[in-house]
Protein backbone atom coordinates (compact mmCIF):
# COMPACT_ATOMS: atom_id res chain seq x y z
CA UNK A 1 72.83 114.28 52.35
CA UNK A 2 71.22 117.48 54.16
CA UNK A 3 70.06 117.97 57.13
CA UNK A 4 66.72 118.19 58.30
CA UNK A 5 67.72 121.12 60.71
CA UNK A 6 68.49 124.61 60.25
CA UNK A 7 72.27 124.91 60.14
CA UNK A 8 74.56 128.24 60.08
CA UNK A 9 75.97 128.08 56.75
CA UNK A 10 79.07 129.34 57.80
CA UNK A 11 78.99 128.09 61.12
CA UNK A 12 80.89 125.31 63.13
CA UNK A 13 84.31 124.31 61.15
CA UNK A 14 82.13 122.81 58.07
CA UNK A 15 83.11 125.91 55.86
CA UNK A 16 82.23 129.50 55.24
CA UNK A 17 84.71 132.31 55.86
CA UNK A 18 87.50 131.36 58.09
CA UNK A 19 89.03 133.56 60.92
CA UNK A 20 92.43 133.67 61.81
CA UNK A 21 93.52 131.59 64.40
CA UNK A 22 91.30 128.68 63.17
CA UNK A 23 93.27 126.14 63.52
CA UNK A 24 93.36 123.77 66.27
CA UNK A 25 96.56 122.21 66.98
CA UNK A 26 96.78 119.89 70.47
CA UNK A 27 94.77 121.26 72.78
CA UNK A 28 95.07 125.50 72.43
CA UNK A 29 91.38 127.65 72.51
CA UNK A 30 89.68 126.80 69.55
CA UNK A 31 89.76 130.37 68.60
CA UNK A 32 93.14 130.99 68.82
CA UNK A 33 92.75 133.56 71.50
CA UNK A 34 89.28 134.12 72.15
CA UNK A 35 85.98 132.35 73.69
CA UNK A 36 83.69 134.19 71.34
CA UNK A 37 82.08 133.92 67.91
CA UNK A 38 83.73 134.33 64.54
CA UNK A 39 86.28 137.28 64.86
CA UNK A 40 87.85 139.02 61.90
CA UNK A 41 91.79 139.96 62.60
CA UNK A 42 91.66 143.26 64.68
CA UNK A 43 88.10 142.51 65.74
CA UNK A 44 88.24 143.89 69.35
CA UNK A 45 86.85 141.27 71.87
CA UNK A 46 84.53 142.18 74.72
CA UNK A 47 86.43 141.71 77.63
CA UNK A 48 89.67 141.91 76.42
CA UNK A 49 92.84 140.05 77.56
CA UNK A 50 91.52 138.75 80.87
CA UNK A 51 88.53 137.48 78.97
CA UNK A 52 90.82 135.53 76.61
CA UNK A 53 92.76 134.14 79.41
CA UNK A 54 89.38 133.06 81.02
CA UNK A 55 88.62 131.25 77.99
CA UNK A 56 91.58 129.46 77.41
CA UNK A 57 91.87 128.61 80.69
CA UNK A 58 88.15 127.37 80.33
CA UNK A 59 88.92 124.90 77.39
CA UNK A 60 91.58 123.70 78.81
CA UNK A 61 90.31 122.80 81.85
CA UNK A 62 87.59 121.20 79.83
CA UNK A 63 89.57 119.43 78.02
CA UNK A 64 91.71 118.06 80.82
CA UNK A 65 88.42 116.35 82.52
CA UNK A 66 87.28 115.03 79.00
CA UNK A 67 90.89 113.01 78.20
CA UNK A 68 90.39 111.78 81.83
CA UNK A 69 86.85 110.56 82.06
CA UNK A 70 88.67 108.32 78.78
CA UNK A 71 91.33 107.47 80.45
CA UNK A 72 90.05 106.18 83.38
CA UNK A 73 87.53 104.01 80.72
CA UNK A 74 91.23 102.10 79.24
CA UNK A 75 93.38 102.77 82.22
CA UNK A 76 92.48 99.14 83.16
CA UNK A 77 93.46 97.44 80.17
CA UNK A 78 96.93 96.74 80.12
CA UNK A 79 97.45 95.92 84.25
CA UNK A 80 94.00 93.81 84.27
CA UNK A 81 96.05 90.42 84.26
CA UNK A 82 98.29 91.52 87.37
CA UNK A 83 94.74 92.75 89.08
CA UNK A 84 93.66 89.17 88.17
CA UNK A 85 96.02 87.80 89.81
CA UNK A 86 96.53 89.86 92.66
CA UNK A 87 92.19 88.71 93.47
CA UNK A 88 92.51 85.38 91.68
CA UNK A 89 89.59 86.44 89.35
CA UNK A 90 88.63 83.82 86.37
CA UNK A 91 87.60 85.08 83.06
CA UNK A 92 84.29 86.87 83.41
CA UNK A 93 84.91 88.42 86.99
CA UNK A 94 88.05 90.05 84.48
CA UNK A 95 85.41 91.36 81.98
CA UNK A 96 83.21 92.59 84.51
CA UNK A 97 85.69 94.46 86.63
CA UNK A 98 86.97 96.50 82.78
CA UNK A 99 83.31 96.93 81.38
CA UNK A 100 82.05 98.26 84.94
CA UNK A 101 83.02 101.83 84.39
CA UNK A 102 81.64 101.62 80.65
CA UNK A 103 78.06 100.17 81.46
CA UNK A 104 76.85 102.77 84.00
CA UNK A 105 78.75 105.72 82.33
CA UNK A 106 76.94 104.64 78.98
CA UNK A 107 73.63 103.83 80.85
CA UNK A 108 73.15 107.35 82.67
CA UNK A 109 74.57 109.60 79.74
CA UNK A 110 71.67 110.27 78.12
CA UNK A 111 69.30 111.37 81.78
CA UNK A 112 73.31 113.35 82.63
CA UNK A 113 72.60 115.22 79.53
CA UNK A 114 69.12 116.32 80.59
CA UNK A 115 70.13 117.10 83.93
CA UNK A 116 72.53 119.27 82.28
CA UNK A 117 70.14 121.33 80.49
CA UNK A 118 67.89 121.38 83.49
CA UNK A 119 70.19 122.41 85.83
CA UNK A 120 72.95 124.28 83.69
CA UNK A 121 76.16 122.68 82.95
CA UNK A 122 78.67 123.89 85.90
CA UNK A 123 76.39 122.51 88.20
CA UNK A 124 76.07 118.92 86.92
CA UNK A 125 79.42 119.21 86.41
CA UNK A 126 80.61 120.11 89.74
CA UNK A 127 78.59 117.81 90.95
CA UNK A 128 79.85 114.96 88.64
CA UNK A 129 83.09 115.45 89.90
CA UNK A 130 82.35 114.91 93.08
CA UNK A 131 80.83 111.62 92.53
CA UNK A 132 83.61 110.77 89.98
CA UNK A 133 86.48 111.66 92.48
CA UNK A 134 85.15 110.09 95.27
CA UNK A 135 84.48 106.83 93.56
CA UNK A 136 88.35 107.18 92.36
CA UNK A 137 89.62 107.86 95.94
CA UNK A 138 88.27 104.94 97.02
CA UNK A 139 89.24 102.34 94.40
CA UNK A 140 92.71 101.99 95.17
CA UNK A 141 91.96 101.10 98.92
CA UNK A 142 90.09 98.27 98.02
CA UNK A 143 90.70 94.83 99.75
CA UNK A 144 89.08 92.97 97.28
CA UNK A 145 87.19 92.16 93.90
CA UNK A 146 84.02 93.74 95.31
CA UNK A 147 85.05 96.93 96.53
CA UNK A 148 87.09 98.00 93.24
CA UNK A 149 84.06 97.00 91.13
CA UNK A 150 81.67 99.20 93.67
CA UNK A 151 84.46 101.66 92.65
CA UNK A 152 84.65 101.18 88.92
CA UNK A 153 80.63 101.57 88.86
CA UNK A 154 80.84 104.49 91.12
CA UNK A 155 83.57 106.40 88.87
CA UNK A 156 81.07 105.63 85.57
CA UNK A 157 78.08 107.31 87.64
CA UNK A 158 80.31 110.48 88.16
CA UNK A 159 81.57 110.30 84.08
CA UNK A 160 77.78 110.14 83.52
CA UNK A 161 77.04 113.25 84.75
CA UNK A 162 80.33 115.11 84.30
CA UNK A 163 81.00 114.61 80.02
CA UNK A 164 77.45 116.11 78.51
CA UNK A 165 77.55 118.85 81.32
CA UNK A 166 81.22 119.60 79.88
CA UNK A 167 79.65 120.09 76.66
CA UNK A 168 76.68 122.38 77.95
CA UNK A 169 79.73 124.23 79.35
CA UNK A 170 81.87 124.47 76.65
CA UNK A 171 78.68 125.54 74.41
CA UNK A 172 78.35 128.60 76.80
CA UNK A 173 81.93 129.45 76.64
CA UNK A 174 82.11 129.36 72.53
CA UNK A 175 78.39 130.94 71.96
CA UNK A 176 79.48 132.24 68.22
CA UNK A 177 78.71 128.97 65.66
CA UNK A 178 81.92 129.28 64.23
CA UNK A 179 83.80 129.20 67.40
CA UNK A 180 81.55 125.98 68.63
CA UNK A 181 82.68 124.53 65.46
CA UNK A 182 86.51 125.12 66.26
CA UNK A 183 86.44 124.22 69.63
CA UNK A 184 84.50 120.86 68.47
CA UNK A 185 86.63 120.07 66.19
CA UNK A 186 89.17 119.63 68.87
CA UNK A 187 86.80 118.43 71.34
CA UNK A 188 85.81 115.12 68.94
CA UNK A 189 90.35 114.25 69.18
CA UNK A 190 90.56 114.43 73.05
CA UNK A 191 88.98 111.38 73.63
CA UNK A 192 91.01 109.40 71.47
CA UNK A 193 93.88 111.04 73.09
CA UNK A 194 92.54 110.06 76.63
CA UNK A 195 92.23 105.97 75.39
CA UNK A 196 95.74 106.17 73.98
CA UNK A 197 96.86 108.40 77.10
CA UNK A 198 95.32 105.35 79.62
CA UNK A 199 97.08 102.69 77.77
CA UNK A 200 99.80 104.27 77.40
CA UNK A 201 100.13 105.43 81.06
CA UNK A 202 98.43 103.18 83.03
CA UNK A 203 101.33 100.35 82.11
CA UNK A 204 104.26 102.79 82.79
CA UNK A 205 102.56 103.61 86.15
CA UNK A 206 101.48 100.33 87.55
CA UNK A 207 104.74 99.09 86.47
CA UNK A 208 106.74 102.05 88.78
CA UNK A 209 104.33 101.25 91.39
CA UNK A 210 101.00 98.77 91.06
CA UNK A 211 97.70 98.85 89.32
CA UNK A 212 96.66 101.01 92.39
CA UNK A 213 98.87 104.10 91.17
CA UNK A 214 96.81 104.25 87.71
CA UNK A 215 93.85 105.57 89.88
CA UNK A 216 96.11 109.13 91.22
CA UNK A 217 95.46 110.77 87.87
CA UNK A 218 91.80 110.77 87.79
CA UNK A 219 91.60 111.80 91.90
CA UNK A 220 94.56 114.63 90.92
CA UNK A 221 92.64 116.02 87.95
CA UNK A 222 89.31 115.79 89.80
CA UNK A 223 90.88 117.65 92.74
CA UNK A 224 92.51 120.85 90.36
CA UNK A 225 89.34 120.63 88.39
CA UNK A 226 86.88 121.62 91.52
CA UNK A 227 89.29 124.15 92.57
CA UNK A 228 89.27 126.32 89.11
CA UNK A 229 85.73 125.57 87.96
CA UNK A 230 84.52 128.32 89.83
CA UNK A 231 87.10 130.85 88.45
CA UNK A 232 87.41 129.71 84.58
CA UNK A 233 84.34 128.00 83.38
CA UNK A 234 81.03 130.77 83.05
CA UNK A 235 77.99 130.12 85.49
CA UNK A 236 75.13 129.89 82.81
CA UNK A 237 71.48 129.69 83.14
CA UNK A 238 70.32 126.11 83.02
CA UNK A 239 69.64 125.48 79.57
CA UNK A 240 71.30 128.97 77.77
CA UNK A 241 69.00 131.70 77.17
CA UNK A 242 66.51 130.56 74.73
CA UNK A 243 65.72 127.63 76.54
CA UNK A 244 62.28 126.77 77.27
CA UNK A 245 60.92 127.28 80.57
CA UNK A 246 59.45 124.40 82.02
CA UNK A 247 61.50 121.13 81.13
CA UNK A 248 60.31 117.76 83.28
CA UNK A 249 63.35 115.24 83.94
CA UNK A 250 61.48 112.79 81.65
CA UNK A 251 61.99 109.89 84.55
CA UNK A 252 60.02 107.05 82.76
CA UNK A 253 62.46 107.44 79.92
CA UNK A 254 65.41 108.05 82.00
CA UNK A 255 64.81 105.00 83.94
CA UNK A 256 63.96 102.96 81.58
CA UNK A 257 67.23 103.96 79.04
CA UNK A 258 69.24 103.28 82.00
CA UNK A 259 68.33 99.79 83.22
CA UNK A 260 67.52 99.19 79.19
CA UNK A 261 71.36 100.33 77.75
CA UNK A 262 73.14 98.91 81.05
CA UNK A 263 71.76 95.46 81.02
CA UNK A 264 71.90 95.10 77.13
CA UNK A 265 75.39 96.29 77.21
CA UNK A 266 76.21 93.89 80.18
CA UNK A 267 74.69 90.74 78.44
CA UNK A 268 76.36 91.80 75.45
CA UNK A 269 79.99 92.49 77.71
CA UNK A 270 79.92 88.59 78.86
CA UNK A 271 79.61 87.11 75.45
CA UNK A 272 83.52 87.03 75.66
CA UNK A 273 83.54 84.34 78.88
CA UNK A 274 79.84 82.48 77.82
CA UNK A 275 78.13 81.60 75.41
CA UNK A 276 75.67 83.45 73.27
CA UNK A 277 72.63 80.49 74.03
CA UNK A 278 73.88 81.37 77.88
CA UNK A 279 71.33 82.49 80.76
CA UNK A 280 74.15 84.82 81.79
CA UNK A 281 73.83 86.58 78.02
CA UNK A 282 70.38 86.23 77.11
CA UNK A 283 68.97 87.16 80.29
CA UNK A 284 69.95 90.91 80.86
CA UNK A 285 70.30 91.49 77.29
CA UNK A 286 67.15 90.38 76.03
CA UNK A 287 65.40 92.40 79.20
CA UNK A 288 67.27 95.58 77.94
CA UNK A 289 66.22 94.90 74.48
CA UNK A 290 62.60 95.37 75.59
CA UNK A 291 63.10 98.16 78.18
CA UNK A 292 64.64 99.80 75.14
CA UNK A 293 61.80 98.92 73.37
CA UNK A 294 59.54 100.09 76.39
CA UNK A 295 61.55 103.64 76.06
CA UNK A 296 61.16 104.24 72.41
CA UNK A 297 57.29 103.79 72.52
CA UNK A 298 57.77 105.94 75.53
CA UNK A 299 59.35 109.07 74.23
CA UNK A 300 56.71 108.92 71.02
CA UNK A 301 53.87 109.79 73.66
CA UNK A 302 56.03 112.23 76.10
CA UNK A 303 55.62 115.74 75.44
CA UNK A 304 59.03 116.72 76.23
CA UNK A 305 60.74 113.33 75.51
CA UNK A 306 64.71 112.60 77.10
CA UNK A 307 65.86 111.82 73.32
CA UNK A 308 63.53 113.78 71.35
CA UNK A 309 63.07 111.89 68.29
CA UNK A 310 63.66 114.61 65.50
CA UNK A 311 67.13 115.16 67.45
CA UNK A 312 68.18 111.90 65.43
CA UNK A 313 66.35 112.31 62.32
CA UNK A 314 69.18 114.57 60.77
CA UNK A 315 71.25 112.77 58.26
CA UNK A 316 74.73 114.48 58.88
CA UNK A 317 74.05 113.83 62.75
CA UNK A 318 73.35 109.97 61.83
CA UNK A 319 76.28 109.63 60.14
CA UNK A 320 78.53 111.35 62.56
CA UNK A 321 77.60 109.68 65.69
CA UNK A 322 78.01 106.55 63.52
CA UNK A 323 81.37 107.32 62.71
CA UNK A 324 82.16 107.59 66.29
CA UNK A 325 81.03 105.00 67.37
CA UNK A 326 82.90 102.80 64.83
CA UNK A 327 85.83 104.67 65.54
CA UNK A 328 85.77 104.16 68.89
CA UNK A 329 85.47 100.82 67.97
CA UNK A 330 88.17 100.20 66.26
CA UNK A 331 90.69 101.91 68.41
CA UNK A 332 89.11 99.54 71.14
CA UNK A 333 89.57 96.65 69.14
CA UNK A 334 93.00 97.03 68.56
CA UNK A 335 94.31 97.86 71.93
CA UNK A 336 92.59 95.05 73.52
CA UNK A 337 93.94 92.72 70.77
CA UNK A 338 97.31 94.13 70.32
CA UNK A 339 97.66 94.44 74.63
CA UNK A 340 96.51 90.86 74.94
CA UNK A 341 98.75 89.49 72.41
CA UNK A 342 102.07 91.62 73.43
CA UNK A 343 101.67 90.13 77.43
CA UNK A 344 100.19 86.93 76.65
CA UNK A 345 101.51 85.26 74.09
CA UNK A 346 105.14 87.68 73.75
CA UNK A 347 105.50 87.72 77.60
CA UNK A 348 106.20 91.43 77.40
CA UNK A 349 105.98 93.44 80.57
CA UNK A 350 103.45 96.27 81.24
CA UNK A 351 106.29 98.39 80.57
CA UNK A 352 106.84 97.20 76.77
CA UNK A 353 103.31 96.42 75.89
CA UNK A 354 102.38 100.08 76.51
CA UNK A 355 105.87 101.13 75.12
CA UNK A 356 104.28 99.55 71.36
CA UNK A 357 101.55 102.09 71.41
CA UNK A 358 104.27 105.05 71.79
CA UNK A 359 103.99 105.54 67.46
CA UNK A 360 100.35 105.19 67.92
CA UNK A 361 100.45 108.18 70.15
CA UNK A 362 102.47 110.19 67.81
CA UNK A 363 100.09 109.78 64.66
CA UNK A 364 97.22 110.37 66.97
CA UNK A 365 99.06 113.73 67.77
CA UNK A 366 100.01 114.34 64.46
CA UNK A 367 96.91 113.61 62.95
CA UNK A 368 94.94 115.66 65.49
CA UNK A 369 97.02 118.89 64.63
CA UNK A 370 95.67 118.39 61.16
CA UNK A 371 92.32 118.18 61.90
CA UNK A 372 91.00 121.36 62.38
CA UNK A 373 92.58 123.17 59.30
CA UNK A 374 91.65 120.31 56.91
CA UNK A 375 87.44 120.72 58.56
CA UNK A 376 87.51 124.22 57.81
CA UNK A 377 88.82 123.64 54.31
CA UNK A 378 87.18 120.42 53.53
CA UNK A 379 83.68 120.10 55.27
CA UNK A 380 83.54 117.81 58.51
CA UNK A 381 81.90 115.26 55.87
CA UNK A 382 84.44 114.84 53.94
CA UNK A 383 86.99 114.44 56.42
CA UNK A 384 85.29 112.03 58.17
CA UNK A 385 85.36 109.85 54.95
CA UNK A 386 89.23 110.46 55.02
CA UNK A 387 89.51 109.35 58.37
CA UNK A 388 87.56 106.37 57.93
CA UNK A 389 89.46 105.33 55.18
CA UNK A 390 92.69 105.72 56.23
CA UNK A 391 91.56 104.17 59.47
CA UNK A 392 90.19 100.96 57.17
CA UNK A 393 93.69 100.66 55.52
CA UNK A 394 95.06 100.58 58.67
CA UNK A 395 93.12 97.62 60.15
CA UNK A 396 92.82 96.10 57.13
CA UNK A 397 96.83 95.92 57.31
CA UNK A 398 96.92 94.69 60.33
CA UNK A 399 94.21 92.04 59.87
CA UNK A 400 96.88 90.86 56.67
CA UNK A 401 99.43 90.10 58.96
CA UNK A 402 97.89 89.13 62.27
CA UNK A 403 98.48 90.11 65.57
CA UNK A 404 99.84 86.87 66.91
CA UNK A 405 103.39 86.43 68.39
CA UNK A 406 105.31 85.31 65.17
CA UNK A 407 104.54 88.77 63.24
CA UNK A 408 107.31 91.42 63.54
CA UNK A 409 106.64 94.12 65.18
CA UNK A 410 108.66 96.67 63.29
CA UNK A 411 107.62 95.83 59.79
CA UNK A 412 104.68 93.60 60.18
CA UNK A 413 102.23 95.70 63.29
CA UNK A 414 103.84 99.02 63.19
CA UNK A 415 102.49 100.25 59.53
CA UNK A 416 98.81 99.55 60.64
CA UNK A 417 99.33 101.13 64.09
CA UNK A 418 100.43 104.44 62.16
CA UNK A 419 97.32 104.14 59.74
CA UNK A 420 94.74 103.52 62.32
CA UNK A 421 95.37 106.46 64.54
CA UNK A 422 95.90 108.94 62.02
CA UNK A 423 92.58 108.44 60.41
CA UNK A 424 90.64 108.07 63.90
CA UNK A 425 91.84 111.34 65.14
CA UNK A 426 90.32 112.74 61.69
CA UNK A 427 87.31 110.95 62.10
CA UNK A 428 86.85 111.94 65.42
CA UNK A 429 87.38 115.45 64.74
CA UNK A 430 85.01 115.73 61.91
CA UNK A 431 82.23 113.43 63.31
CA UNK A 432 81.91 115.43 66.42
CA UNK A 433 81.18 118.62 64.30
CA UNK A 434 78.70 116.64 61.92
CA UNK A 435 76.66 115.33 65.34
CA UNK A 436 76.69 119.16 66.92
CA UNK A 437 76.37 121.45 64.07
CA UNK A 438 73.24 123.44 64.30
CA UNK A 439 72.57 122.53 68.44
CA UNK A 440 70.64 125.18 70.39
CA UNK A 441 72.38 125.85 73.49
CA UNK A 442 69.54 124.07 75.56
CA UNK A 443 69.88 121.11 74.07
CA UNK A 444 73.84 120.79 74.41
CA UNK A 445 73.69 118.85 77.35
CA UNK A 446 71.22 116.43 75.41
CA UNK A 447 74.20 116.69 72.38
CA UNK A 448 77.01 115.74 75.08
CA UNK A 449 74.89 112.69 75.68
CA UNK A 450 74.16 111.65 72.44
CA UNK A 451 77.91 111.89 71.48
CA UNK A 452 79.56 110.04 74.34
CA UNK A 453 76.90 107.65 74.39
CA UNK A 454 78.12 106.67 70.85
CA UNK A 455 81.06 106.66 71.48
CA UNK A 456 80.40 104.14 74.82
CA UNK A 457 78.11 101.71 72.87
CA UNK A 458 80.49 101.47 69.75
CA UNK A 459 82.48 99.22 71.64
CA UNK A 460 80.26 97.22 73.39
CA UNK A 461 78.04 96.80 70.77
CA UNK A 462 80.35 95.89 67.57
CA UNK A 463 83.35 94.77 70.03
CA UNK A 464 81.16 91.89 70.69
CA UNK A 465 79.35 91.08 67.13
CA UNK A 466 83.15 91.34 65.60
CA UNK A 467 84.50 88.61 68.16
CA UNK A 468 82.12 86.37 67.20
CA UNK A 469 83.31 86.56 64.17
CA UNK A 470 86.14 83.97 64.13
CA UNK A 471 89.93 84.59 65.21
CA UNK A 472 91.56 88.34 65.58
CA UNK A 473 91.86 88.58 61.90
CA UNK A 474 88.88 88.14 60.57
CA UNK A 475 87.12 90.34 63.64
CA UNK A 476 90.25 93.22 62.18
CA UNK A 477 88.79 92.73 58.40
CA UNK A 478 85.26 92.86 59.59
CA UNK A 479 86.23 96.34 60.83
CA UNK A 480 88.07 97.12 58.15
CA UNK A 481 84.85 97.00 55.90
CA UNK A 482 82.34 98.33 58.43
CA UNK A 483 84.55 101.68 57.66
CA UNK A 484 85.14 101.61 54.15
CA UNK A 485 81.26 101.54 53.98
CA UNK A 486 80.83 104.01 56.41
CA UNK A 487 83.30 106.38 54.34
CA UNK A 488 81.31 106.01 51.03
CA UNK A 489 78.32 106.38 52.76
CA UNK A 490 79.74 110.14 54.27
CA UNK A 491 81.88 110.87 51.64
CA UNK A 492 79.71 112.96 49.55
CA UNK A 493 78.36 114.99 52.94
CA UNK A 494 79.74 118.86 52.74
């Protein structure tokens, strides 16, 4: 499938002559050792050494606020039933209080990323933070069911506004296309890595302590974050250099994605505790149906649209954000499921339900280290199609045996939990190349939005259309084929 958008034919990690240093294991500079474009060995880098240290230092304080925003999205999910009890909450106050983060940081991401470009990316980000650590301050003081979903809304404002201006950022610290490529490559694993990082974590912690602890790593990242911005991460001109003048904030369409994604997204959220013919369904998500509705007619008549609609015209970019969003949704899927199932009906402990996920982590690790090398070699098309598949044999073994209490864990849950990761983290990887290949810099911010709004909606979206579904494992074989389509739909992209 090609693109209908000029694309550097050796840029990003899709191919062309590789550097050394390509590879991008865990979280090191995309480059290797430098922030700049494609370097041949020897190459001397403007700047030198203290340059390279900036740059490093630069990702990976990037990449630190990225896993977090992520990890504050599933930190909730395994102590929800002890919060539940703690506030006596039924079923859909439960539901609420996890989506809340979720619905306003998917409903603003798209005005964050024009903000972003407005403004320029350290600013929005800065200022994201703020909001974001404030919000996370306050959460664990509250007295009630109110004030921690205040909080929980408050923290997905703050996410909003912090993950596309991280992108704008990280497309001013990696202006060569191959190094963009590299460091995306990386940048598409973290947030799988955050999800599997809040699961993991947020059990062992509110176990040593309460569901109030899980809430320190968000406030202690925020806090280190604001302090080395200033020093590590470039102050760029809103926008990059080639960006046009005079951009207008677009507030019809920012408005009216905003109230239109949130309330669709909500209505779509309490399909779990009420019915689908419901007034608490159909209401808000039938009215963001039509303000979506309202903003695509919208942006056809704007002259300098929020989601310009050429931006989603290219093929590659279809298929990428698709793939993240699917992916997203399966990882989702399963840790909901699979947490559920290990305290509900096993009576496990925080402690050992997030203790199951421990081999999950390691593929996801494992799988990650892989990815870069195999993009550069392969084409982020083609290992997105991996990923998906392996990711569909995975689900599609555990929808075979089930996720109730009378399957083993060692021999019956444990092979898909392997699978599943290991082709996410690929797919990840890959599809965040395919949807940011070939961005100018002034529209990275609009890119970060795009991407993480994917990667919000996923969820939402075919989390809820899968559970209506039937029982656990038909929802798990319903995902199973939504990716081995999507992989033979992407398979044959370079």
């Amino acid at each position: 499938m090609s693109s209908t958008t000029a694309r550097e034919p050796a840029g990003g990690a899709a191919g062309g002559r590789r550097t050394a240093g390509s590879g991008t294991p865990g979280l090191r500079t995309p480059e290797g050792r430098t922030g700049g474009g494609a370097r041949t060995p020897g190459e001397h880098t403007p700047g030198g050494p203290a340059r390279e240290l900036r740059t490093r230092g630069g990702f990976a304080l990037l990449a630190a606020v990225q896993m977090t925003l992520i990890f504050t999205l599933a930190s909730l999910a395994v102590p929800l039933p002890r919060i539940g009890t703690e506030f006596a909450l039924d079923r859909a106050q439960l539901i609420l209080l996890s989506a809340a983060y979720g619905l306003t940081f998917a409903g603003l991401l798209l005005f964050g990323g024009r903000l972003a470009d407005r403004f320029g990316g350290r600013r929005i980000l800065t200022s994201g933070l703020l909001v974001f650590g404030a919000a996370s301050a306050l959460a664990p003081l509250a007295p009630g069911y109110e004030a921690l979903l205040a909080a929980r809304f408050g923290q997905g404002v703050g996410a909003a506004l912090v993950a596309p201006a991280a992108m704008a950022v990280l497309r001013s610290l990696f202006p060569g296309p191959a190094a963009y490529g590299r460091a995306m490559a990386t940048w598409g694993g973290l947030s799988v890595l955050g999800a599997t990082a809040g699961n993991l974590l947020s059990g062992v912690i509110s176990a040593a302590t309460s569901w109030r602890g899980t809430f320190a790593v968000p406030v202690a990242v925020t806090v280190v974050a604001l302090l080395l911005a200033p020093r590590v991460l470039p102050g760029t001109a809103p926008g990059g250099d080639h960006a046009p003048r005079s951009r207008s904030l677009d507030l019809p369409g920012a408005l009216l994605a905003t109230t239109g994604i949130t309330l669709a997204s909500l209505g779509l959220v309490l399909t779990d505790a009420h019915p689908w013919g419901s007034a608490p369904v159909l209401v808000p998500l039938l009215a963001g149906l039509v303000l979506l509705a309202a903003f695509g007619a919208v942006e056809r008549r704007t002259a300098d649209p929020l989601l310009p609609p050429d931006f989603l015209r290219d093929g590659r970019r279809a298929l990428g954000l698709a793939a993240i969003g699917l992916t997203a949704t399966g990882m989702a899927t399963v840790f909901i499921l699979l947490s559920l199932s290990f305290q509900q009906q096993r009576g496990w402990d925080e402690l050992r339900a997030s203790a199951a996920f421990v081999p999950f982590a390691v593929a996801l690790l494992g799988s990650g280290r892989l990815a870069g090398p195999l993009i550069g070699r392969y084409g982020p098309g083609r290992v997105t199609a991996a990923g998906l598949g392996t990711a569909a044999a995975g689900l599609g073994l555990l929808a075979a045996t089930g996720v109730d209490a009378s399957v083993p864990y060692a021999y019956g849950l444990l092979p898909g939990l392997l699978l599943l990761p290991a082709g996410g983290a690929l797919s990840f990887s890959a599809a965040a190349v395919l949807t940011t290949e070939g961005v100018p810099a002034h529209r990275a911010g609009l890119a970060g939005g795009v991407l993480n709004t994917a990667m919000e909606l996923g969820p939402t979206v075919v989390f809820a259309a899968l559970l209506t579904l039937g029982g656990d494992a038909v929802s798990l074989a319903a995902a199973a084929a939504l990716f081995t389509a999507l992989a033979v739909l992407t398979i044959r992209v370079k």
